[in-house]
Protein backbone atom coordinates (compact mmCIF):
# COMPACT_ATOMS: atom_id res chain seq x y z
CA UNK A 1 -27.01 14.99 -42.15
CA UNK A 2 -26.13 12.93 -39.11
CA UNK A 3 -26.53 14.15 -35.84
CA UNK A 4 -23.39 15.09 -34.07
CA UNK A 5 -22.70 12.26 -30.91
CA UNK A 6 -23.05 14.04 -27.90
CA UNK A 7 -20.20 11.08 -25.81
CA UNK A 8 -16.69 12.36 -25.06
CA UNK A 9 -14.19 11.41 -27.26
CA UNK A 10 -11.79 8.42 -26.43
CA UNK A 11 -8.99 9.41 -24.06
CA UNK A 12 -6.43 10.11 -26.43
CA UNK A 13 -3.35 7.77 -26.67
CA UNK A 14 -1.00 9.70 -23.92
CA UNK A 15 -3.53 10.16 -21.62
CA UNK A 16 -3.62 6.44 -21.69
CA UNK A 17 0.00 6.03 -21.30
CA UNK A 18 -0.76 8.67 -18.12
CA UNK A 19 -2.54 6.08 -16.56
CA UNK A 20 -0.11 3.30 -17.04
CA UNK A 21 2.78 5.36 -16.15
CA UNK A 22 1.22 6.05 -12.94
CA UNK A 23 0.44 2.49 -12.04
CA UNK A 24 4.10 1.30 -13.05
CA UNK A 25 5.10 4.08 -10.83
CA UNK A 26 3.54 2.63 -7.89
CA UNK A 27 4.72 -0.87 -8.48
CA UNK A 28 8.38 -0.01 -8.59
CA UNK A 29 7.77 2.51 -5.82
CA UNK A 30 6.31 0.01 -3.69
CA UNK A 31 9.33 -2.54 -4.29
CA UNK A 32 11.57 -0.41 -3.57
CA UNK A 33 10.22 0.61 -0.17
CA UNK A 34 10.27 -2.99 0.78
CA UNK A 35 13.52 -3.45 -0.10
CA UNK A 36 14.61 -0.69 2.10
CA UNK A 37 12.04 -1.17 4.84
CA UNK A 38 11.96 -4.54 5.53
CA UNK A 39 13.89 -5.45 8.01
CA UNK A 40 12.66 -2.46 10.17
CA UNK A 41 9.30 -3.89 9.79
CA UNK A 42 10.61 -7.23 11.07
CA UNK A 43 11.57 -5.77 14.16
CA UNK A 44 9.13 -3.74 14.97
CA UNK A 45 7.07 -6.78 14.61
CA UNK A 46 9.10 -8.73 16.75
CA UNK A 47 8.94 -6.01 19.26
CA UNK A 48 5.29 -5.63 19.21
CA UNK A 49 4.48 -9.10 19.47
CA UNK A 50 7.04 -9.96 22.42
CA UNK A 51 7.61 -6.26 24.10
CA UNK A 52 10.21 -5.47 26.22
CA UNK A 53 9.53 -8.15 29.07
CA UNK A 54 9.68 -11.17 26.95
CA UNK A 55 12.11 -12.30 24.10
CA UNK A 56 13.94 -9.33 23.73
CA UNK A 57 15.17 -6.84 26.28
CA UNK A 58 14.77 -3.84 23.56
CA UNK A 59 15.19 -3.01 19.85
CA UNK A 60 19.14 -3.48 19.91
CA UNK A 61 18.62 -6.72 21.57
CA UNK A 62 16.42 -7.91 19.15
CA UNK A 63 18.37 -7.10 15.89
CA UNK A 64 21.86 -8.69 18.08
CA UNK A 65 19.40 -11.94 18.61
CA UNK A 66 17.88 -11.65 15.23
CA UNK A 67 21.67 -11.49 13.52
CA UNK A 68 23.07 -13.78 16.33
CA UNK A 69 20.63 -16.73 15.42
CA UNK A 70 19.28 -16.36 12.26
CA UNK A 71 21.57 -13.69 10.20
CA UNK A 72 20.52 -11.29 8.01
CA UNK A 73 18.06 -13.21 6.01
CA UNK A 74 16.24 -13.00 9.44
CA UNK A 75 15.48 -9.69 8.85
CA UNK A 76 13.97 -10.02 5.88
CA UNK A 77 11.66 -12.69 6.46
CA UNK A 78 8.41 -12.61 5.17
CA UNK A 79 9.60 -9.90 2.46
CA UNK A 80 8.67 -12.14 -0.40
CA UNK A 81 4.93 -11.48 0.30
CA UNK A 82 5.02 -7.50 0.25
CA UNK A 83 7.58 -7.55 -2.05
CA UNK A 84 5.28 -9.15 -4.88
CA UNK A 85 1.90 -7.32 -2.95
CA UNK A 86 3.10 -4.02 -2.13
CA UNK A 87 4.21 -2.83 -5.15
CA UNK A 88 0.53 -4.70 -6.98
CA UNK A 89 -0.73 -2.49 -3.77
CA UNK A 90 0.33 0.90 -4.64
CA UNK A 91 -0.02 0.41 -8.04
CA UNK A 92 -3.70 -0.34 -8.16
CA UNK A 93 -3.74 2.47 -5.15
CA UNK A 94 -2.38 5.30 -6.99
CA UNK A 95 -4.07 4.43 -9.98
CA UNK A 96 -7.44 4.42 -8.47
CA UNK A 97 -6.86 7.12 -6.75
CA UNK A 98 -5.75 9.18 -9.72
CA UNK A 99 -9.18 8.08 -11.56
CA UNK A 100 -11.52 8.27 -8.89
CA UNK A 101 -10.18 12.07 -8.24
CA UNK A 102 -10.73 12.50 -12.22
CA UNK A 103 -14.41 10.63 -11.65
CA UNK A 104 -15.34 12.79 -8.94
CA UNK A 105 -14.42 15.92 -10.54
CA UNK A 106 -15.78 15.00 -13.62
CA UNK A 107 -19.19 14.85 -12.09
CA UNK A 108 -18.88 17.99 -10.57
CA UNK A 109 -18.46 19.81 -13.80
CA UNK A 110 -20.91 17.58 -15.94
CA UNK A 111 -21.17 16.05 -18.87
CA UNK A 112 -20.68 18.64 -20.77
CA UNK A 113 -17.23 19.07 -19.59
CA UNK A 114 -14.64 17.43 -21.86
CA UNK A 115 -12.03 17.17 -20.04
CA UNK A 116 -8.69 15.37 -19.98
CA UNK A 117 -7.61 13.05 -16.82
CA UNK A 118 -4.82 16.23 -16.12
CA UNK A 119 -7.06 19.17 -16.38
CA UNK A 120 -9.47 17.04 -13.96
CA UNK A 121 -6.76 16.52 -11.28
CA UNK A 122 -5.79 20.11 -11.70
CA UNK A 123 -8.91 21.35 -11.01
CA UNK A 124 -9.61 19.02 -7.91
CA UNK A 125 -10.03 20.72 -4.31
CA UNK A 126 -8.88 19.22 -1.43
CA UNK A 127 -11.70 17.58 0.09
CA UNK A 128 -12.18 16.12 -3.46
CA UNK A 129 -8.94 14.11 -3.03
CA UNK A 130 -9.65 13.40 0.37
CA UNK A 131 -12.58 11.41 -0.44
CA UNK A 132 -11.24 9.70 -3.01
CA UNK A 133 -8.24 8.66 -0.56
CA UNK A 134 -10.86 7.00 1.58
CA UNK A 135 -11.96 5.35 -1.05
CA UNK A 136 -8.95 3.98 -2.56
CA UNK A 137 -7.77 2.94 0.69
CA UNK A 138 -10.82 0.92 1.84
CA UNK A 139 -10.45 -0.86 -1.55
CA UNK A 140 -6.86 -1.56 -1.39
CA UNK A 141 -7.43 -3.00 2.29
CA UNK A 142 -8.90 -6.32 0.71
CA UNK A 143 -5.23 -6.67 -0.88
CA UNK A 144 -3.09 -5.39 2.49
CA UNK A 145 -4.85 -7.62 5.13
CA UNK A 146 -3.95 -10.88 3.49
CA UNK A 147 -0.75 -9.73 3.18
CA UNK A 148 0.15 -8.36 6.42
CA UNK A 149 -0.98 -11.04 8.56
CA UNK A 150 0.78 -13.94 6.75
CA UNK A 151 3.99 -11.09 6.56
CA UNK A 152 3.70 -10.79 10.65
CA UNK A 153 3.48 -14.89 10.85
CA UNK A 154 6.94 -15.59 9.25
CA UNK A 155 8.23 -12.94 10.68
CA UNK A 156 7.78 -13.98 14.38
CA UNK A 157 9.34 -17.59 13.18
CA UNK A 158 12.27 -17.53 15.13
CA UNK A 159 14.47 -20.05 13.82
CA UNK A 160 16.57 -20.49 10.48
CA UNK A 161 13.91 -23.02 8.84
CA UNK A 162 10.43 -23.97 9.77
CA UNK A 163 10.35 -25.05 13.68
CA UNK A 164 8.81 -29.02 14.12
CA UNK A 165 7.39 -30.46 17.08
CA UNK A 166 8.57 -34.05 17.02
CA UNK A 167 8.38 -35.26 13.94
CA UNK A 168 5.17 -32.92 13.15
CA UNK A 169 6.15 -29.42 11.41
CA UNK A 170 4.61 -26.61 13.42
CA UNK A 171 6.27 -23.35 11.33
CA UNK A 172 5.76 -22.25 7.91
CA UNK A 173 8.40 -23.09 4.70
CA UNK A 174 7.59 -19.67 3.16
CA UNK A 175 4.64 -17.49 2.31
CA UNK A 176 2.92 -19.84 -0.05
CA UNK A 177 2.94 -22.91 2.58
CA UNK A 178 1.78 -19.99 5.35
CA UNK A 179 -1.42 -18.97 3.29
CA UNK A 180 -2.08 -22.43 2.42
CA UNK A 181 -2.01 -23.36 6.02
CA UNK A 182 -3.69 -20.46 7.54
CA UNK A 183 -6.38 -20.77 4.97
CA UNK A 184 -7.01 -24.61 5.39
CA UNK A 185 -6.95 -24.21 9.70
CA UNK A 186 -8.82 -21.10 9.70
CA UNK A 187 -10.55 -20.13 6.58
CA UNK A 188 -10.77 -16.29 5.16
CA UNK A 189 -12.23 -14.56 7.93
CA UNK A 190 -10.79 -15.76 11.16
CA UNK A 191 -7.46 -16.66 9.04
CA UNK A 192 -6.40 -14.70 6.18
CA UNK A 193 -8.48 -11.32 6.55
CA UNK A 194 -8.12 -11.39 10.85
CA UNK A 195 -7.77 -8.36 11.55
CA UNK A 196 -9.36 -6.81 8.45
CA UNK A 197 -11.17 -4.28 9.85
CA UNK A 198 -8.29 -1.97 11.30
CA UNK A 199 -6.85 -2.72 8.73
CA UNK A 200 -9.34 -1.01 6.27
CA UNK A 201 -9.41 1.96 8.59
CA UNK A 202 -5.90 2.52 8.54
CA UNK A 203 -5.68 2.28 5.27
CA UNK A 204 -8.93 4.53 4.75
CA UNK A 205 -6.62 7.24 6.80
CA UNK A 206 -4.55 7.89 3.26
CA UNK A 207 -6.88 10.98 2.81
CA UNK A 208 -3.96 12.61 5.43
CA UNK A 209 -1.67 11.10 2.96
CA UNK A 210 -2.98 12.27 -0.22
CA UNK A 211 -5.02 15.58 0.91
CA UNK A 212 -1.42 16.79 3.00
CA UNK A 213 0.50 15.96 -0.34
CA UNK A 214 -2.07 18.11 -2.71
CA UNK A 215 -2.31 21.01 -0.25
CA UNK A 216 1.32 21.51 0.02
CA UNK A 217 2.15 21.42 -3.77
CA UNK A 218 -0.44 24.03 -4.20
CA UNK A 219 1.11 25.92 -1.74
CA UNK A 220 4.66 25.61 -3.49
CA UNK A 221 3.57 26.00 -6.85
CA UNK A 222 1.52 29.00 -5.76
CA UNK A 223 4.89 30.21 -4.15
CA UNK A 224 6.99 29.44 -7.03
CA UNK A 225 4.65 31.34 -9.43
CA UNK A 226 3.90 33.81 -6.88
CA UNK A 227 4.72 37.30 -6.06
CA UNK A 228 7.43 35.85 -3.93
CA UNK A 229 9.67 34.51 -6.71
CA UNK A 230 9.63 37.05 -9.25
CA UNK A 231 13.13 39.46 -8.66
């Protein structure tokens, strides 16, 4: 007789499509939150990098410059960078996070505990999803940095095409030509990750993200099923 395998079984085939779902999820969720975003983003940039005593005399003033001088494609500068990264970003972010949740439970319960990726994420506390929030988000920093500092470049390019000092170009023709530039002039730490390590700290500050989110769908669906909604 053959001893019985003590592994887990494969994950069967809709937990799979689980996972995928919730990656293609995050990639259309993160498009679309650039597409609506954007040009906010612009000009809070533009406002952060010239304040109130420089370019622009406030926020109105810069979107009537930004309109006046460049039209609305000055807005959305930079977008084609986070509009291909961000929605890469959140999909690799919400899928990690959904499997490092279902990692760190399932090592809480042991390997005895067969388990599907659902029953995991049901069963994970709050301070379980914080961590893996922290996690997820120092990982996904290695993706954002890149991308927000060569976002933040174009977007402070205040002119219709790429600015030229004589007959030398000094501005960027889009976010391909800004990376290549940045990289060649400064290399990958003082020129494309700059700035990394707020970044990864902000982004490590998802726990409030994820752990808020958790604890108030318990609370609903506790309310929903509770006491309170029976009648």
């Amino acid at each position: 007789m053959v001893a019985a395998s003590s592994s887990p079984p494969p994950p069967p085939r809709s937990e799979s499509w689980a996972r995928v779902r919730k990656f293609l999820a995050g990639y259309c969720s993160g498009m679309c939150l650039v597409l609506a975003g954007h040009p906010f983003d612009t000009i809070k940039v533009r406002m952060q990098s010239e304040g109130t005593k420089g370019r622009f005399t406030g926020v109105t003033d810069c979107i009537r410059q930004t309109l006046r001088h460049e039209g609305v494609r000055g807005l959305y500068k930079g977008m084609a960078t986070p509009l291909l990264m961000t929605g890469l970003i959140n999909s690799v972010l919400f899928g990690t996070q959904y499997n490092l949740v279902a990692e760190i439970v399932r090592r809480r319960e042991g390997p005895g505990a067969h388990l599907s990726s659902e029953d995991l994420h049901r069963s994970a506390t709050i301070s379980e999803t914080c961590l893996a929030a922290v996690f997820s988000g120092a990982f996904i920093s290695i993706l954002v940095a890149p991308m927000e500092g060569i976002k933040a470049r174009l977007q402070v390019q205040y002119s219709a095409a790429a600015p030229q000092l004589g007959a030398v170009r000094i501005g960027y023709l889009g976010p391909w030509d800004c990376a290549r530039r940045v990289y060649g002039t400064l290399g990958l730490r003082r020129g494309l990750y700059r700035g990394w390590v707020p970044v990864c700290l902000c982004r490590m500050s998802n726990y409030a993200y994820f752990g808020s989110y958790a604890y108030i769908s318990a609370m609903l669906a506790e309310w929903v099923h509770g006491e309170d909604f029976k009648g």
